[in-house]
C-alpha atoms as a PDB file:
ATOM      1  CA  UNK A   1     -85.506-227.024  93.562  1.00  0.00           C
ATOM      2  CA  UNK A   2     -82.330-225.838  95.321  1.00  0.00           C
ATOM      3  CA  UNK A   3     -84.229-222.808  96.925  1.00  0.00           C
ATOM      4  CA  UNK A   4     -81.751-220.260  94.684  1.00  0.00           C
ATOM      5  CA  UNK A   5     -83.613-219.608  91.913  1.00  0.00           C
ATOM      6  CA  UNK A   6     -86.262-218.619  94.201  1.00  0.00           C
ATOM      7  CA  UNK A   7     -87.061-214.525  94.195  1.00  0.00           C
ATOM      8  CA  UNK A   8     -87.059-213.110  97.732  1.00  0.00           C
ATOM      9  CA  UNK A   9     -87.695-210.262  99.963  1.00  0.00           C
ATOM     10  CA  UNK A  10     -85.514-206.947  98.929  1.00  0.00           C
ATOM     11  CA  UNK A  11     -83.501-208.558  96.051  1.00  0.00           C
ATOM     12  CA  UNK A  12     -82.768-206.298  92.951  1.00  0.00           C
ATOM     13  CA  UNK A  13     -84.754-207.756  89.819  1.00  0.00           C
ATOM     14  CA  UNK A  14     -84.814-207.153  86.347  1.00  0.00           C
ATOM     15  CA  UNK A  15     -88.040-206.998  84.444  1.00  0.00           C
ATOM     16  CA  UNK A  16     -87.126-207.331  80.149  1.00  0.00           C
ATOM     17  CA  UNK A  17     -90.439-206.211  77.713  1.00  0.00           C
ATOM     18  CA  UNK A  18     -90.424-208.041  74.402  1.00  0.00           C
ATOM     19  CA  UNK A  19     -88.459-205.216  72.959  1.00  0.00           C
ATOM     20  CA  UNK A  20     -85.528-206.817  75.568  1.00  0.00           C
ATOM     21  CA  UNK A  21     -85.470-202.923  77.080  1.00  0.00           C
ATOM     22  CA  UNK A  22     -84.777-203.598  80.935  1.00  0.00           C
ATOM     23  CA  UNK A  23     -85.913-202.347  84.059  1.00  0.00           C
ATOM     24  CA  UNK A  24     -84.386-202.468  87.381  1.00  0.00           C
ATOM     25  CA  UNK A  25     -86.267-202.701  90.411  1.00  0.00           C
ATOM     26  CA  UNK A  26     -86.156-204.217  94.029  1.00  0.00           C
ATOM     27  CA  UNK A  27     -88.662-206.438  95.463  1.00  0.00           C
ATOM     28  CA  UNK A  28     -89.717-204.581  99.069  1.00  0.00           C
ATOM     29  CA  UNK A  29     -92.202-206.117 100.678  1.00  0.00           C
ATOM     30  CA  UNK A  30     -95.611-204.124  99.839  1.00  0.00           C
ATOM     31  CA  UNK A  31     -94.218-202.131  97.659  1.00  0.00           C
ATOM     32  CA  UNK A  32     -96.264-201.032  93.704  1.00  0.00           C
ATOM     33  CA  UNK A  33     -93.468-201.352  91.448  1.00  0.00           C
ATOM     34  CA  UNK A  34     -93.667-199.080  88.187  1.00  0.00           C
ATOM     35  CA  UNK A  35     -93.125-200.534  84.947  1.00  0.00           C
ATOM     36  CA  UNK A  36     -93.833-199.339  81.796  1.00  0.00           C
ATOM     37  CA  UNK A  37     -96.952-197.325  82.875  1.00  0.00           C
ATOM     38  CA  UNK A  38     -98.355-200.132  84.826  1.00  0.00           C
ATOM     39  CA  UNK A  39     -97.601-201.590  88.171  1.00  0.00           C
ATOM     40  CA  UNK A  40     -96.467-205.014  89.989  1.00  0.00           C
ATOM     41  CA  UNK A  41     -97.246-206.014  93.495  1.00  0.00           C
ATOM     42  CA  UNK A  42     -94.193-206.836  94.954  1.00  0.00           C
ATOM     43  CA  UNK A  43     -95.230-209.399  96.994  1.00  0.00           C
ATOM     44  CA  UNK A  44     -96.765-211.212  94.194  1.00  0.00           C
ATOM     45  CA  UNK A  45     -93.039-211.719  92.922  1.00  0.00           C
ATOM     46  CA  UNK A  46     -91.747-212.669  96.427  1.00  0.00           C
ATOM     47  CA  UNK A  47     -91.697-215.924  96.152  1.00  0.00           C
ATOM     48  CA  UNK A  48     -91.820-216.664  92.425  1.00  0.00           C
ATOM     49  CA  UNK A  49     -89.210-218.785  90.598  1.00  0.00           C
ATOM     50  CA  UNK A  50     -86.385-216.904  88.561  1.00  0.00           C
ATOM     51  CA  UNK A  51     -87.357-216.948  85.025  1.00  0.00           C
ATOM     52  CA  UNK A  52     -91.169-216.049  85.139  1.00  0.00           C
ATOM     53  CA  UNK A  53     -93.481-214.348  83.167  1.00  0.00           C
ATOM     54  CA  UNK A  54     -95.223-211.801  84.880  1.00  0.00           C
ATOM     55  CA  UNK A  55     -97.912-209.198  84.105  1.00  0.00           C
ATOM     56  CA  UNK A  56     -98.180-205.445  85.022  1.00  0.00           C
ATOM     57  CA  UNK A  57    -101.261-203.829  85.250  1.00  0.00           C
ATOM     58  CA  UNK A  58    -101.873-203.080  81.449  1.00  0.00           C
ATOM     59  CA  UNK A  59    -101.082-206.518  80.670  1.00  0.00           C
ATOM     60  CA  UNK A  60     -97.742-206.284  79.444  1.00  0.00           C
ATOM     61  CA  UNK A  61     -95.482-209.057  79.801  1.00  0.00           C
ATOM     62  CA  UNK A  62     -92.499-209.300  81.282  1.00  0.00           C
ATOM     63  CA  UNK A  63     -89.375-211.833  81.720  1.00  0.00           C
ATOM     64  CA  UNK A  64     -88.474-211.719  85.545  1.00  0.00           C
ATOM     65  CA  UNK A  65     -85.264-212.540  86.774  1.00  0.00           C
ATOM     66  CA  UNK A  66     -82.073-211.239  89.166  1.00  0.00           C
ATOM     67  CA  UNK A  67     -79.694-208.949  87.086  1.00  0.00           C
ATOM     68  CA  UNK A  68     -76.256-209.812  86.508  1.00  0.00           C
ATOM     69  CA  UNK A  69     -73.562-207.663  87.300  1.00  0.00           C
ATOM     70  CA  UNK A  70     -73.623-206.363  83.470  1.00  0.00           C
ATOM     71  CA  UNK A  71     -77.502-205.926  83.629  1.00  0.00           C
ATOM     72  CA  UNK A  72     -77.218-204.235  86.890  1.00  0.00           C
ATOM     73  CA  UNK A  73     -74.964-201.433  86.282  1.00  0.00           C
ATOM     74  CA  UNK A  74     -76.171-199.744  83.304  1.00  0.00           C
ATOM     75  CA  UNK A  75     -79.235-199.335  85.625  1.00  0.00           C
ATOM     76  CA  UNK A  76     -77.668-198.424  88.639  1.00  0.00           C
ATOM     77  CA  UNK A  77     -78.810-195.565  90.409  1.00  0.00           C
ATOM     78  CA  UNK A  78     -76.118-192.571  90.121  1.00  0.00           C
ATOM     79  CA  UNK A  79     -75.244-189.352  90.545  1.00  0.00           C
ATOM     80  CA  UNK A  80     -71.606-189.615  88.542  1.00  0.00           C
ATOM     81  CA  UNK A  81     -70.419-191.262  85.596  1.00  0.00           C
ATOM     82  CA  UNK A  82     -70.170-195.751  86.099  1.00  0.00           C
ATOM     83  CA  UNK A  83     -66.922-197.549  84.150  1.00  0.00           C
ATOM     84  CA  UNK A  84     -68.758-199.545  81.737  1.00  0.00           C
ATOM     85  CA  UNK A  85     -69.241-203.218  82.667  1.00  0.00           C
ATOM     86  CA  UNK A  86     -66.982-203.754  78.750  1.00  0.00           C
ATOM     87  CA  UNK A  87     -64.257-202.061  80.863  1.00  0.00           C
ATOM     88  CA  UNK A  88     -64.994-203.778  84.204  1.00  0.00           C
ATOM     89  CA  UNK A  89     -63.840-206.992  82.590  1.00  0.00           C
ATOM     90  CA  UNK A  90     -60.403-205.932  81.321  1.00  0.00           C
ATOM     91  CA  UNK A  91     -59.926-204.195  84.636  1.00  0.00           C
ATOM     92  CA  UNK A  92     -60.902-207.338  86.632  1.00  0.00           C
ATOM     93  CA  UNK A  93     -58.660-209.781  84.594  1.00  0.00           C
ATOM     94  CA  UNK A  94     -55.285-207.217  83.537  1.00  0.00           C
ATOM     95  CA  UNK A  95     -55.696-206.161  87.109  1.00  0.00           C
ATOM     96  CA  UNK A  96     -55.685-209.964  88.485  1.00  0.00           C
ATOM     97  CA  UNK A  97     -58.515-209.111  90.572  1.00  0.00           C
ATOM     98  CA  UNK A  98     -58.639-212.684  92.513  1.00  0.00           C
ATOM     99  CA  UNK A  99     -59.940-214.094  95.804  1.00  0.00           C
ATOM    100  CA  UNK A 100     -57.756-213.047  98.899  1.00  0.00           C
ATOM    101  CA  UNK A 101     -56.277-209.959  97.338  1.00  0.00           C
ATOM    102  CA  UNK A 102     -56.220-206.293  99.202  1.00  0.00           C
ATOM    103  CA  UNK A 103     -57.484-204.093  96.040  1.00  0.00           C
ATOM    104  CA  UNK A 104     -57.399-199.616  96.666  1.00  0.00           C
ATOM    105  CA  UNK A 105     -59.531-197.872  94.778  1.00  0.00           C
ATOM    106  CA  UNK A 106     -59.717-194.214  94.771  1.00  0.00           C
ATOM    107  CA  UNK A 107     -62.384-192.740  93.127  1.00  0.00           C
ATOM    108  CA  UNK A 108     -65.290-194.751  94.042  1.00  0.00           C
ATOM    109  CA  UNK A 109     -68.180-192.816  92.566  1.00  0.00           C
ATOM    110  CA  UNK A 110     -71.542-195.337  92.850  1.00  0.00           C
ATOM    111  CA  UNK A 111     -69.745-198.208  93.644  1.00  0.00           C
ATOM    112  CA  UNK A 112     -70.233-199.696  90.081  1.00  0.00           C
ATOM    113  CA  UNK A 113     -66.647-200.917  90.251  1.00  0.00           C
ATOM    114  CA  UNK A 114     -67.086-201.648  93.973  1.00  0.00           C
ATOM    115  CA  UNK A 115     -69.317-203.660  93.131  1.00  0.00           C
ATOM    116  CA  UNK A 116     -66.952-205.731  91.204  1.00  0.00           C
ATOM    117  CA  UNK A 117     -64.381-205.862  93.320  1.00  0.00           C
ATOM    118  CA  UNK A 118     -66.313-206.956  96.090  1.00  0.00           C
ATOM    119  CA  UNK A 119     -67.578-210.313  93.781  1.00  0.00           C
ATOM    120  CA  UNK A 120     -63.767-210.957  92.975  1.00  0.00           C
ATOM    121  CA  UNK A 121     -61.661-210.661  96.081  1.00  0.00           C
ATOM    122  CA  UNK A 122     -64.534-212.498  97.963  1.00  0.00           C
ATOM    123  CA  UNK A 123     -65.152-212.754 101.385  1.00  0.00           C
ATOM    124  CA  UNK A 124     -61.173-213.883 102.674  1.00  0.00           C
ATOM    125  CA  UNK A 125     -60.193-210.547 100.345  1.00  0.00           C
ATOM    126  CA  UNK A 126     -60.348-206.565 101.143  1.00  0.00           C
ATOM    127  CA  UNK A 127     -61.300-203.355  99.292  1.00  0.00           C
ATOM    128  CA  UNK A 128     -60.367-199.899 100.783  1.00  0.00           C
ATOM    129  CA  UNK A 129     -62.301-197.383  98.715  1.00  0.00           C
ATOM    130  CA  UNK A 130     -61.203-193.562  98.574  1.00  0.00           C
ATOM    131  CA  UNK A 131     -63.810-191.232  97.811  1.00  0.00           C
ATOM    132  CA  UNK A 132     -63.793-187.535  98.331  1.00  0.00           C
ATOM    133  CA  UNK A 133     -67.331-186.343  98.179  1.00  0.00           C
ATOM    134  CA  UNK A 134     -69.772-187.567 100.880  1.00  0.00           C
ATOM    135  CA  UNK A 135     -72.895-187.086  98.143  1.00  0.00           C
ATOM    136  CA  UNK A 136     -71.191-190.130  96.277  1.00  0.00           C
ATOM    137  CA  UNK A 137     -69.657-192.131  99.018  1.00  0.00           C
ATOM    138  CA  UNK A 138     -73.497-192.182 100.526  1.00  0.00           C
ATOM    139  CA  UNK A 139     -75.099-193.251  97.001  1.00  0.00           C
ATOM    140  CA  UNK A 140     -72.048-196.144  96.991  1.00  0.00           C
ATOM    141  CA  UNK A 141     -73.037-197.058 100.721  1.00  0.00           C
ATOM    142  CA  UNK A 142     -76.487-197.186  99.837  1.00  0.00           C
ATOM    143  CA  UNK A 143     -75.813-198.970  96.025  1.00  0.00           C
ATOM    144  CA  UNK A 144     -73.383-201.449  97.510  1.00  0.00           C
ATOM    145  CA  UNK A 145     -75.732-202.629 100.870  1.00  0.00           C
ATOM    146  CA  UNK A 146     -78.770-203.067  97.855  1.00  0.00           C
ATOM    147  CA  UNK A 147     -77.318-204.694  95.358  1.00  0.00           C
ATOM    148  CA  UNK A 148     -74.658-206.457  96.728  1.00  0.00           C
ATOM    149  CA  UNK A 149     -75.062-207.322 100.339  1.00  0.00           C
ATOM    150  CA  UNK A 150     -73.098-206.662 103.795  1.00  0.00           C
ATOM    151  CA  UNK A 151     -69.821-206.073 102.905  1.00  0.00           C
ATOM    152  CA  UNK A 152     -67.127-206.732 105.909  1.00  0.00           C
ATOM    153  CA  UNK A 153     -64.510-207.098 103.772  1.00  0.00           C
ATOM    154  CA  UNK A 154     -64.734-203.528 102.603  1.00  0.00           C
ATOM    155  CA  UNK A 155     -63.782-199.816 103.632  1.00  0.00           C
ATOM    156  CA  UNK A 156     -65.211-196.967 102.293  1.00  0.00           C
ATOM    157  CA  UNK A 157     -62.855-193.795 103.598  1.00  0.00           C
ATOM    158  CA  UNK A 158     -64.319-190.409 102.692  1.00  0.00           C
ATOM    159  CA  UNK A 159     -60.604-188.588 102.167  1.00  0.00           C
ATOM    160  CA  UNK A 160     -59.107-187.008  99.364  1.00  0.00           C
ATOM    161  CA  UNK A 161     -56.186-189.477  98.317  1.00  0.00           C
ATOM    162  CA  UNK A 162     -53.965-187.041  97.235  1.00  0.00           C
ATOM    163  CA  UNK A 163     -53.379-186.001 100.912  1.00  0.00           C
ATOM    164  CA  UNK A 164     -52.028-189.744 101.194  1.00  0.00           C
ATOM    165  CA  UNK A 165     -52.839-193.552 100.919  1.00  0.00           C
ATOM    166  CA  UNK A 166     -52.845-194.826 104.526  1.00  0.00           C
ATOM    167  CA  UNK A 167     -52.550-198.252 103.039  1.00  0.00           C
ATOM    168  CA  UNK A 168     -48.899-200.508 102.557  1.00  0.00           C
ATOM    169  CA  UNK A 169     -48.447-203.645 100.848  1.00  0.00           C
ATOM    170  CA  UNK A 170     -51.230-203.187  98.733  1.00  0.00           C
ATOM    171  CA  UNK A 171     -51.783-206.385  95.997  1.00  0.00           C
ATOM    172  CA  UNK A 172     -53.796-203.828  93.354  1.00  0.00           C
ATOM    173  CA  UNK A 173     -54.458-200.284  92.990  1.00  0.00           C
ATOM    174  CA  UNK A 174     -57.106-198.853  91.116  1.00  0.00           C
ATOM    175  CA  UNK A 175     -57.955-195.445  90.048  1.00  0.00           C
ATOM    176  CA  UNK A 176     -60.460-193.778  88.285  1.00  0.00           C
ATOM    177  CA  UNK A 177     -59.544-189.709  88.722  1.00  0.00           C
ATOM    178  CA  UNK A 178     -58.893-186.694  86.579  1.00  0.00           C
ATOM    179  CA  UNK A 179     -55.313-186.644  87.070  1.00  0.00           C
ATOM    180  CA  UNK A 180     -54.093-189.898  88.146  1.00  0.00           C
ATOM    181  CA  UNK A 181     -50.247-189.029  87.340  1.00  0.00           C
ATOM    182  CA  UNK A 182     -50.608-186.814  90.572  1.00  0.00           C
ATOM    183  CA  UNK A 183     -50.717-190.141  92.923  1.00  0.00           C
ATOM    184  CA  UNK A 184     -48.094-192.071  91.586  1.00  0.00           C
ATOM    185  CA  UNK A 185     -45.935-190.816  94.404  1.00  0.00           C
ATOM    186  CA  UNK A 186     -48.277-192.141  97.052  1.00  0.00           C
ATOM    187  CA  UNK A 187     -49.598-195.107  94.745  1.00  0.00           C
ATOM    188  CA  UNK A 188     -45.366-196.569  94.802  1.00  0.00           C
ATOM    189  CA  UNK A 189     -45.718-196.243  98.940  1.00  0.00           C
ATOM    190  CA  UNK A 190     -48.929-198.060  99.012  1.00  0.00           C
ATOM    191  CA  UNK A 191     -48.371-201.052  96.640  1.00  0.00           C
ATOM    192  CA  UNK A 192     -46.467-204.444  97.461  1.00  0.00           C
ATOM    193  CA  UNK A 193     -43.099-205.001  94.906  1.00  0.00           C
ATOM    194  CA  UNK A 194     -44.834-206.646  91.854  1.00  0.00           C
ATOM    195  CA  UNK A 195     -48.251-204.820  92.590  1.00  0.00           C
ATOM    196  CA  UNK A 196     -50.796-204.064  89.814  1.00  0.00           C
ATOM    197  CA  UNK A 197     -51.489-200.327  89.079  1.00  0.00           C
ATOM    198  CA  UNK A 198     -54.585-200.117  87.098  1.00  0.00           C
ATOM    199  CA  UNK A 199     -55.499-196.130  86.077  1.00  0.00           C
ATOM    200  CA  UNK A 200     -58.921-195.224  84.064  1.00  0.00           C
ATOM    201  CA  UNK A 201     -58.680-191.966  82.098  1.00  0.00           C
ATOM    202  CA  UNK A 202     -61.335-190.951  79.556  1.00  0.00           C
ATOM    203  CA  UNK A 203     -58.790-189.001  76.772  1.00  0.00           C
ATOM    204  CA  UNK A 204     -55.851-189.149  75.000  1.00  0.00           C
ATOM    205  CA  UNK A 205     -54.012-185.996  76.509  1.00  0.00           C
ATOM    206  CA  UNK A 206     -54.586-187.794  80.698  1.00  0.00           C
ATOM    207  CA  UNK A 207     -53.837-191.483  78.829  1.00  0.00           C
ATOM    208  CA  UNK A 208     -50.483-189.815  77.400  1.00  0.00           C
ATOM    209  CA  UNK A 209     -49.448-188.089  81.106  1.00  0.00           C
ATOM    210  CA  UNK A 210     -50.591-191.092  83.050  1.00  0.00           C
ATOM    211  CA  UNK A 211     -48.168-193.254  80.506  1.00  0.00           C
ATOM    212  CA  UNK A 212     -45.175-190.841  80.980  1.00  0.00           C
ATOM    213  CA  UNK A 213     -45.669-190.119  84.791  1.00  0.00           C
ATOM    214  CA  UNK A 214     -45.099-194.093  85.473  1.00  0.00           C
ATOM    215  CA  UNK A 215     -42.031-194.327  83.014  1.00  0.00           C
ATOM    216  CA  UNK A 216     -40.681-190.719  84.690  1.00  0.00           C
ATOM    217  CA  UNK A 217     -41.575-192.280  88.441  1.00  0.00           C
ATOM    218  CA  UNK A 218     -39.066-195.354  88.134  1.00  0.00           C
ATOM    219  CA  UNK A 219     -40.907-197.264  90.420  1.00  0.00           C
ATOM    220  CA  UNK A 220     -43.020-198.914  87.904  1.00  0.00           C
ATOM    221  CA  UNK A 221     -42.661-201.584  84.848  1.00  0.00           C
ATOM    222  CA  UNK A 222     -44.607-203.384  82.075  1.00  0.00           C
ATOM    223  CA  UNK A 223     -46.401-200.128  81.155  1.00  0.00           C
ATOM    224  CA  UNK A 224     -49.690-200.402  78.777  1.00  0.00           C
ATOM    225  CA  UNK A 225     -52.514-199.764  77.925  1.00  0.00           C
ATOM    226  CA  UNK A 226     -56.241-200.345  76.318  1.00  0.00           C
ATOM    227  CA  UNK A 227     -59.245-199.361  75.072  1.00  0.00           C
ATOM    228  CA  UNK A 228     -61.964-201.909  74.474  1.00  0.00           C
ATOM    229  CA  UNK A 229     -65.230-201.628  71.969  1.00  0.00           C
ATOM    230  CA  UNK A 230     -67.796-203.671  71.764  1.00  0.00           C
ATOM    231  CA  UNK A 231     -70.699-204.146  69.105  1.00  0.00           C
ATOM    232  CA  UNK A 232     -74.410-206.502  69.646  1.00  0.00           C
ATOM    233  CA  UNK A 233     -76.097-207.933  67.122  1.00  0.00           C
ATOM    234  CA  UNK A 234     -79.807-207.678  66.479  1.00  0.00           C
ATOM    235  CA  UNK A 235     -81.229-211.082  65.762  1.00  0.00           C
ATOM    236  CA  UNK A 236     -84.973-211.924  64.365  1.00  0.00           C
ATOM    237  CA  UNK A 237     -86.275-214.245  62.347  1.00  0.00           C
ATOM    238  CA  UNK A 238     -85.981-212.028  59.201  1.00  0.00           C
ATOM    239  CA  UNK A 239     -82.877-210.107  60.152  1.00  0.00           C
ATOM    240  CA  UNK A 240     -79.200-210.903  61.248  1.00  0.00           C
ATOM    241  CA  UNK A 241     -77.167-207.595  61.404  1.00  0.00           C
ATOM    242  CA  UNK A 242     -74.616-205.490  63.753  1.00  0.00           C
ATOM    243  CA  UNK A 243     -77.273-202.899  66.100  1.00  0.00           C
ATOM    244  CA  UNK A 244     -77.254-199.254  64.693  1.00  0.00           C
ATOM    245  CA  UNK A 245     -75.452-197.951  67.483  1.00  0.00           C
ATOM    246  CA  UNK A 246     -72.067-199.426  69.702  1.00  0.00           C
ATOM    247  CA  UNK A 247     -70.459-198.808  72.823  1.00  0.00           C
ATOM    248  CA  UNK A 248     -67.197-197.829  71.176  1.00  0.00           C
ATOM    249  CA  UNK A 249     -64.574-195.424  73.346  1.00  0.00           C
ATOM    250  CA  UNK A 250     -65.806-194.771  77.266  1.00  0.00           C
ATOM    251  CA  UNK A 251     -62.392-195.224  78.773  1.00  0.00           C
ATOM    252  CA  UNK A 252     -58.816-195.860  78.610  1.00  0.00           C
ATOM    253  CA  UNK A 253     -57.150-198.405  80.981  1.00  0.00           C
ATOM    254  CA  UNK A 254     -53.682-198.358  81.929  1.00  0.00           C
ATOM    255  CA  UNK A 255     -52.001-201.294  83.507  1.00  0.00           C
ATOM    256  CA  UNK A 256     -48.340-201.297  85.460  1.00  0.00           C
ATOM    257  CA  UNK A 257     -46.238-203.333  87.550  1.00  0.00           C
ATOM    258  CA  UNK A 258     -44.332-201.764  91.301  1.00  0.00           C
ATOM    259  CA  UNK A 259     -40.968-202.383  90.953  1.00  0.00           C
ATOM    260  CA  UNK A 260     -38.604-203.780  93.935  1.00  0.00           C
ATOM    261  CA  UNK A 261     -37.370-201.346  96.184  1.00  0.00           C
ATOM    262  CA  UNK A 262     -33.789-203.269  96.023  1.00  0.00           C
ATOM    263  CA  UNK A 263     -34.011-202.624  92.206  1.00  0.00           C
ATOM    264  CA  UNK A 264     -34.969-199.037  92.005  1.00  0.00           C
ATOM    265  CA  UNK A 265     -32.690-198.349  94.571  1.00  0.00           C
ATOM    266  CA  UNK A 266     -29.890-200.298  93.075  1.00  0.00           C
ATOM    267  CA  UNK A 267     -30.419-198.489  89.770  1.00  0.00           C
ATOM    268  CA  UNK A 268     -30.574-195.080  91.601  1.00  0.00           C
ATOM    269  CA  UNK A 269     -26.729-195.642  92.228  1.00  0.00           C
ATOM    270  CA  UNK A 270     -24.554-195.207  95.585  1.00  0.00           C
ATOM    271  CA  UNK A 271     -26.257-192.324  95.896  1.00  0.00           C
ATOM    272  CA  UNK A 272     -29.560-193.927  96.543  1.00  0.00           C
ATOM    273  CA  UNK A 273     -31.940-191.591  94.710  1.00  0.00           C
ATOM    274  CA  UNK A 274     -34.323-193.941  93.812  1.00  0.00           C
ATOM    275  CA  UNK A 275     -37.891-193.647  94.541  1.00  0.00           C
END
């Protein structure tokens, strides 16, 4: 054994019942975990391989192992809405979320997304988060130290953007606000020429405005945009068939490019209105 698929001290686990209905947890040392109406010493699980069987007290079995990311966040402790992990993916790979890059995001909520971001840019990377209310940047501080790790390669800045993006020569922007239109000024300051701009708006009416505001700013290209749905399948020995329910609509994404300076300005004319 390698030593990795051993469970240790204060790691988040996930405990699945026959039913495959999860429970998040995190293995502190002495600590009675509740599951299901029946507890689990913790340190009975320190220790144990990944992929165990274990018992609570009223003899229900469980599978043990560490979440993944899209385990983990449906589960995540909150106090505001998460962006699904369906979206997280479309976000992470539209937004060419890759090792090394400087990623903004404003509108950090939990730190579902941080979360994310963190994984992607990796350790020679940086995320700057924005978040306004100190009740959510806390629960991110506290979500991102448990179920991530240290984090030196990130920021968390409790500011309201819209009073201005400190950052310049940004490689991605992401945000996740009411009325993202309102910091496309500030956005076009803070991100590099050929910069990702990656919005998240829940309806039609913000997608539409968010859509027009980049065309109308002039500082951005390659406009569009997404929605993603996804369906599981429930599989027995008897039955093969879609689930009941789906995770259809939870989010729009909208994906643009930052245009050169040189070529906004140039298209601005002699009289250099460009943005």
């Amino acid at each position: 054994m390698t030593g990795r698929e051993i469970l240790g001290a204060g790691e988040p686990v996930i405990f699945i019942d026959r039913k495959n209905r999860s429970y998040l947890r995190v293995l502190r040392p002495g600590a009675k975990l509740n599951v299901r109406g029946g507890t689990l010493a913790a340190d009975k699980l320190i220790g144990l391989e990944e992929g165990s069987i274990a018992y609570n007290s009223g003899r229900e079995a469980f599978f043990v192992c560490r979440p993944t990311y899209a385990q983990l966040i449906p589960n995540l402790p909150r106090n505001a809405q998460v962006i699904y992990p369906k979206d997280v993916g479309p976000i992470l790979l539209w937004g060419d979320i890759r090792p090394g890059a400087h990623v903004v995001e404003v509108g950090t909520g939990p730190g579902a997304l941080t979360i994310a971001l963190l994984r992607s840019v990796g350790q020679t990377g940086h995320v700057t988060s924005y978040e306004r209310r100190e009740d959510f940047a806390e629960m991110a501080r506290k979500n991102v130290r448990t179920f991530f790790g240290d984090a030196p390669h990130w920021l968390l800045k409790v500011a309201d953007a819209f009073e201005g993006l400190e950052e310049r020569g940004v490689d991605r922007l992401i945000v996740d606000l009411a009325e993202p239109w309102r910091l496309l000024s500030e956005g076009g300051k803070a991100l590099r020429p050929g910069g990702v701009f990656v919005g998240y708006v829940p309806t039609t009416p913000q997608l539409k405005q968010l859509a027009d505001g980049l065309r109308a700013h002039g500082g951005f290209a390659a406009v569009e945009a997404m929605e993603t749905w996804i369906r599981f399948w429930h599989l027995d020995e008897r039955s093969v068939r879609p689930e009941h329910r789906m995770v259809a609509h939870t989010g729009f994404m909208v994906f643009a490019r930052r245009r050169s300076a040189s070529d906004t300005a140039h298209e601005a004319g002699p009289t250099g209105d460009g943005p």
